[in-house]
C-alpha atoms as a PDB file:
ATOM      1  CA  UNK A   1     -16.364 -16.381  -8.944  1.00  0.00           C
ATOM      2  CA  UNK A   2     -15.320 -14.403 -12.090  1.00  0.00           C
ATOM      3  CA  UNK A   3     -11.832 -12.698 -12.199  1.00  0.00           C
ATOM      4  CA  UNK A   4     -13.402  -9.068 -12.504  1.00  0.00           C
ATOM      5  CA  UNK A   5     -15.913  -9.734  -9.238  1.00  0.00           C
ATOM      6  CA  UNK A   6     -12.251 -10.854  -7.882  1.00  0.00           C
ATOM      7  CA  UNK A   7     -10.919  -7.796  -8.623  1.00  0.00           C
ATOM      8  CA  UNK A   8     -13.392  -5.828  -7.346  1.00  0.00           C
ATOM      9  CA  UNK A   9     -13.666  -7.499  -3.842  1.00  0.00           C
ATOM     10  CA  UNK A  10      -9.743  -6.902  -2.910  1.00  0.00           C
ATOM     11  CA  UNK A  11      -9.915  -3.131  -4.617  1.00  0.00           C
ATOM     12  CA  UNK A  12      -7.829  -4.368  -7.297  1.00  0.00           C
ATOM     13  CA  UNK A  13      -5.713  -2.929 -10.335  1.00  0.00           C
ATOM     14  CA  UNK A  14      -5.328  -4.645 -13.545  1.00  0.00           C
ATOM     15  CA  UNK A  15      -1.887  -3.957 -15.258  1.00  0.00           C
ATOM     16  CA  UNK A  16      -1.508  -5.977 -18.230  1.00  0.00           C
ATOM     17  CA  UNK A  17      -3.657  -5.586 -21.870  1.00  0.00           C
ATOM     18  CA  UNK A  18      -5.660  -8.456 -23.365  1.00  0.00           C
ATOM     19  CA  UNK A  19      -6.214 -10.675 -20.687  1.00  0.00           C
ATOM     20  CA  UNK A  20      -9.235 -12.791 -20.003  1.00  0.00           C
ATOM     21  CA  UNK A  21     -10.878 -11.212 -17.083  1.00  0.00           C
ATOM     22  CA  UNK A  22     -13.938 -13.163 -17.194  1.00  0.00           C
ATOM     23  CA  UNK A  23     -12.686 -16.253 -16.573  1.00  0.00           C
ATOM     24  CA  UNK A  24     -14.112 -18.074 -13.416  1.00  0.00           C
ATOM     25  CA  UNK A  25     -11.671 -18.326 -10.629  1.00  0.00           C
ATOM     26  CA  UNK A  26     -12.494 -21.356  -8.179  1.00  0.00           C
ATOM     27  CA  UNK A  27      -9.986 -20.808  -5.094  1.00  0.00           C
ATOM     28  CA  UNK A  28      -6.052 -19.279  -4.877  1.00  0.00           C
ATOM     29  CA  UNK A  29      -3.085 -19.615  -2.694  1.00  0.00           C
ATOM     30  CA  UNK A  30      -0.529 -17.003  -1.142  1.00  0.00           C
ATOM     31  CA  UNK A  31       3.128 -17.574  -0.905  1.00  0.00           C
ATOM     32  CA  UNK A  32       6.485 -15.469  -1.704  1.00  0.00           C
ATOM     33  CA  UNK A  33       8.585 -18.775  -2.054  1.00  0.00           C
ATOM     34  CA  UNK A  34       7.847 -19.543  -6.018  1.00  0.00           C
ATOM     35  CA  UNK A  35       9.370 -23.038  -4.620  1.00  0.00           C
ATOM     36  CA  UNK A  36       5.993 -23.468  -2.586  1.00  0.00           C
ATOM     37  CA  UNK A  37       4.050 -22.410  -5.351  1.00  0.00           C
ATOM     38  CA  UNK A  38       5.393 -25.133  -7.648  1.00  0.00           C
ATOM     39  CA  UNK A  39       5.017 -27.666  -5.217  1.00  0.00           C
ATOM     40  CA  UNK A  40       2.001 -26.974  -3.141  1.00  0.00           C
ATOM     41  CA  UNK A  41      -0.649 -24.919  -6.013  1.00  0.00           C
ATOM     42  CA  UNK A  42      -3.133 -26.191  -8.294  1.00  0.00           C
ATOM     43  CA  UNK A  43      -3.664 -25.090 -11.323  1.00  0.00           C
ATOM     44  CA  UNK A  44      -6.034 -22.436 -12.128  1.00  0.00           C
ATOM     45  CA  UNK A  45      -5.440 -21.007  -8.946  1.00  0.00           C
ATOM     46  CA  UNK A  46      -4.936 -17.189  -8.434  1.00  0.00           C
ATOM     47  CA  UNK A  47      -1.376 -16.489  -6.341  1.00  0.00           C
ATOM     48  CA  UNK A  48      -1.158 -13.737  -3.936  1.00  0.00           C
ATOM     49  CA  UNK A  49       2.117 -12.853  -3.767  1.00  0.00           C
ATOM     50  CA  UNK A  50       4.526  -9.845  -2.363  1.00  0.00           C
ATOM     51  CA  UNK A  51       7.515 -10.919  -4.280  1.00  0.00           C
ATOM     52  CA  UNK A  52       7.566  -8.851  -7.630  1.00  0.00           C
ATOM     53  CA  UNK A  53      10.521 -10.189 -10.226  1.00  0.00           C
ATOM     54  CA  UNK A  54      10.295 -12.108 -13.228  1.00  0.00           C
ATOM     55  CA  UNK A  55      10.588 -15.268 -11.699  1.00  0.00           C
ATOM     56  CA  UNK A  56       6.710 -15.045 -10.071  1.00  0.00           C
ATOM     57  CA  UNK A  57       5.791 -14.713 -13.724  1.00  0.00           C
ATOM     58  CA  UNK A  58       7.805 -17.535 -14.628  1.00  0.00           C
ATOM     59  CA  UNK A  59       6.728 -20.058 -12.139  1.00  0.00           C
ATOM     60  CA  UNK A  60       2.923 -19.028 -12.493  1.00  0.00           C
ATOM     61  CA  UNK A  61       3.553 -20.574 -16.259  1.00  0.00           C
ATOM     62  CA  UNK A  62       4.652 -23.642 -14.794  1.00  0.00           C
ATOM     63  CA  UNK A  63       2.245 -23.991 -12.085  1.00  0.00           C
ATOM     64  CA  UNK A  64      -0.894 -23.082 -14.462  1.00  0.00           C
ATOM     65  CA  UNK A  65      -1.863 -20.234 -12.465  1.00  0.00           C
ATOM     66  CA  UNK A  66      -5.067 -18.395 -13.664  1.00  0.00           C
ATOM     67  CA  UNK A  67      -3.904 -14.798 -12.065  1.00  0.00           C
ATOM     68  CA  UNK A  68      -1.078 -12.957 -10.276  1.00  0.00           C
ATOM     69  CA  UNK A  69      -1.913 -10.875  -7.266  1.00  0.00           C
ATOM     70  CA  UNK A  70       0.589  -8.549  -5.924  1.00  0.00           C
ATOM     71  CA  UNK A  71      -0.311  -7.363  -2.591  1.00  0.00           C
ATOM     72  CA  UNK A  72       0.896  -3.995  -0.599  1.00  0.00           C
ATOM     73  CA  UNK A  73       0.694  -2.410  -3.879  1.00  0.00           C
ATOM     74  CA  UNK A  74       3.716  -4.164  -5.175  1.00  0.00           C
ATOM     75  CA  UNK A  75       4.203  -2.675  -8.513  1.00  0.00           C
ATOM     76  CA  UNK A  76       6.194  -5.142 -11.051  1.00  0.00           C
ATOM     77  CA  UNK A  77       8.402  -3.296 -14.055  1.00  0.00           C
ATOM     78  CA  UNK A  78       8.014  -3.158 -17.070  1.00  0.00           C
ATOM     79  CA  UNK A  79       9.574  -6.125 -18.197  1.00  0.00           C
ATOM     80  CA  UNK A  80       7.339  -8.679 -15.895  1.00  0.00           C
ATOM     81  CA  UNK A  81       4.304  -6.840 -17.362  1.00  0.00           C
ATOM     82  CA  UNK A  82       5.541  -7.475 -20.719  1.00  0.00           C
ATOM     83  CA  UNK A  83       5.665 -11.217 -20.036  1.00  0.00           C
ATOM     84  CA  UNK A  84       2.747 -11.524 -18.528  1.00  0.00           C
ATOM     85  CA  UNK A  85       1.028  -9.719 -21.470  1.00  0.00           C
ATOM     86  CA  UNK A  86       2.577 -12.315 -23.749  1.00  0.00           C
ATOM     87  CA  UNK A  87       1.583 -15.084 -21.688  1.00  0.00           C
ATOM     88  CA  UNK A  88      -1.735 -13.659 -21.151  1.00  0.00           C
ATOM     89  CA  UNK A  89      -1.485 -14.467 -17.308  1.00  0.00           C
ATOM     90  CA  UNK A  90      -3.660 -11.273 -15.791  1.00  0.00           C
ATOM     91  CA  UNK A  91      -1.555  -9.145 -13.680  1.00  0.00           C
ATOM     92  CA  UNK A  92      -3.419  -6.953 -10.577  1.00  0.00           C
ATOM     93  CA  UNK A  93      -1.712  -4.740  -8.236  1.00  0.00           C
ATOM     94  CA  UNK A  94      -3.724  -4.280  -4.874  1.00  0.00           C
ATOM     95  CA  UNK A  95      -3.148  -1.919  -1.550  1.00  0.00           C
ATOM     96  CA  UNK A  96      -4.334  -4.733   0.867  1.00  0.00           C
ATOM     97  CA  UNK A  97      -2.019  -6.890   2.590  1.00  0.00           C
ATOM     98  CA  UNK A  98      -1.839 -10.782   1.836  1.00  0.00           C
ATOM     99  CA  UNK A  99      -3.491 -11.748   4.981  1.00  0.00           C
ATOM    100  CA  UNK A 100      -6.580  -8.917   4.145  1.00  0.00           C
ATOM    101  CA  UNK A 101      -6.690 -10.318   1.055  1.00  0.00           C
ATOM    102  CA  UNK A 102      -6.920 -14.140   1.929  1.00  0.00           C
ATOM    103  CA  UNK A 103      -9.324 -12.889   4.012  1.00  0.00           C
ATOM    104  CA  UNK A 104     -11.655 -11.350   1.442  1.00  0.00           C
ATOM    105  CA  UNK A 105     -11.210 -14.290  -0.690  1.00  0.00           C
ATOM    106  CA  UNK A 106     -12.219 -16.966   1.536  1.00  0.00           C
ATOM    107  CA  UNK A 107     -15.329 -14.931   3.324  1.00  0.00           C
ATOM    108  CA  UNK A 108     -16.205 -14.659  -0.636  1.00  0.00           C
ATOM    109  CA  UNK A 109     -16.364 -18.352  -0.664  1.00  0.00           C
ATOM    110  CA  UNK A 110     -13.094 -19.049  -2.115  1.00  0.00           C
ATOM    111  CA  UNK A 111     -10.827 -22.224  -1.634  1.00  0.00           C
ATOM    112  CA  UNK A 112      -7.899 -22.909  -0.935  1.00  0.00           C
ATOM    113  CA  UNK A 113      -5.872 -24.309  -3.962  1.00  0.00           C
ATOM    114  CA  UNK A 114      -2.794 -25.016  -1.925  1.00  0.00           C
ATOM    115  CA  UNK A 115      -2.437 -29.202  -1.386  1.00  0.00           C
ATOM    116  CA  UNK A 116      -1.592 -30.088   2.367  1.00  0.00           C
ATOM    117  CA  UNK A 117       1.910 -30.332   3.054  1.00  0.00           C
ATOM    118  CA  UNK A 118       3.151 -33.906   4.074  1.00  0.00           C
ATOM    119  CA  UNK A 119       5.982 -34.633   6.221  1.00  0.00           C
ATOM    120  CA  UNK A 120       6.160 -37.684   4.560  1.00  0.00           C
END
């Protein structure tokens, strides 16, 4: 699925300039620990997140993650937008909940991105 289809499915808003929206998304994960992004995504998936600080930015760089989705119309400053812009990761703001959005994605045909956790 391209990024812009994406966006339209979960109502979203893009906030950052430049981006490449038509890049094809393949499957995403949710979390608000940045730890459990880091150790549990894949790359190129989009995150769904409610945490909005610099660090979701941050560990999205890491973690190779194609876009940032805040959910419950999080709202990041100023500064995280600038980042973003500079590291061209696509920023979109939407009203839907994580769980609604999850939702969408996966009755869209989405994956999940997220490896199994293993208690080792």
């Amino acid at each position: 699925m391209k990024l812009t289809e994406l966006i339209k499915l979960i109502d979203g808003v893009v906030l950052t300039k430049g981006v490449n929206l038509n890049c094809e998304v393949l499957g995403g994960c949710g979390a608000d620990l940045m730890s459990d992004v880091l150790a549990y995504s894949q790359p190129d998936a989009v995150l769904l997140t409610g945490l909005c600080t610099m660090q979701v930015v941050r560990t999205a760089m890491m973690a190779d993650v194609a876009a940032i989705i805040f959910v419950r119309d999080k709202q990041p400053n100023d500064d995280i937008v600038q980042l973003a812009n500079r590291e061209k990761i696509p920023l979109i703001s939407t009203v839907h909940g994580m769980f609604e959005v999850c939702g969408r994605l996966h009755c869209a045909g989405l994956q999940s991105l997220e490896h199994a956790y293993d208690e080792g």
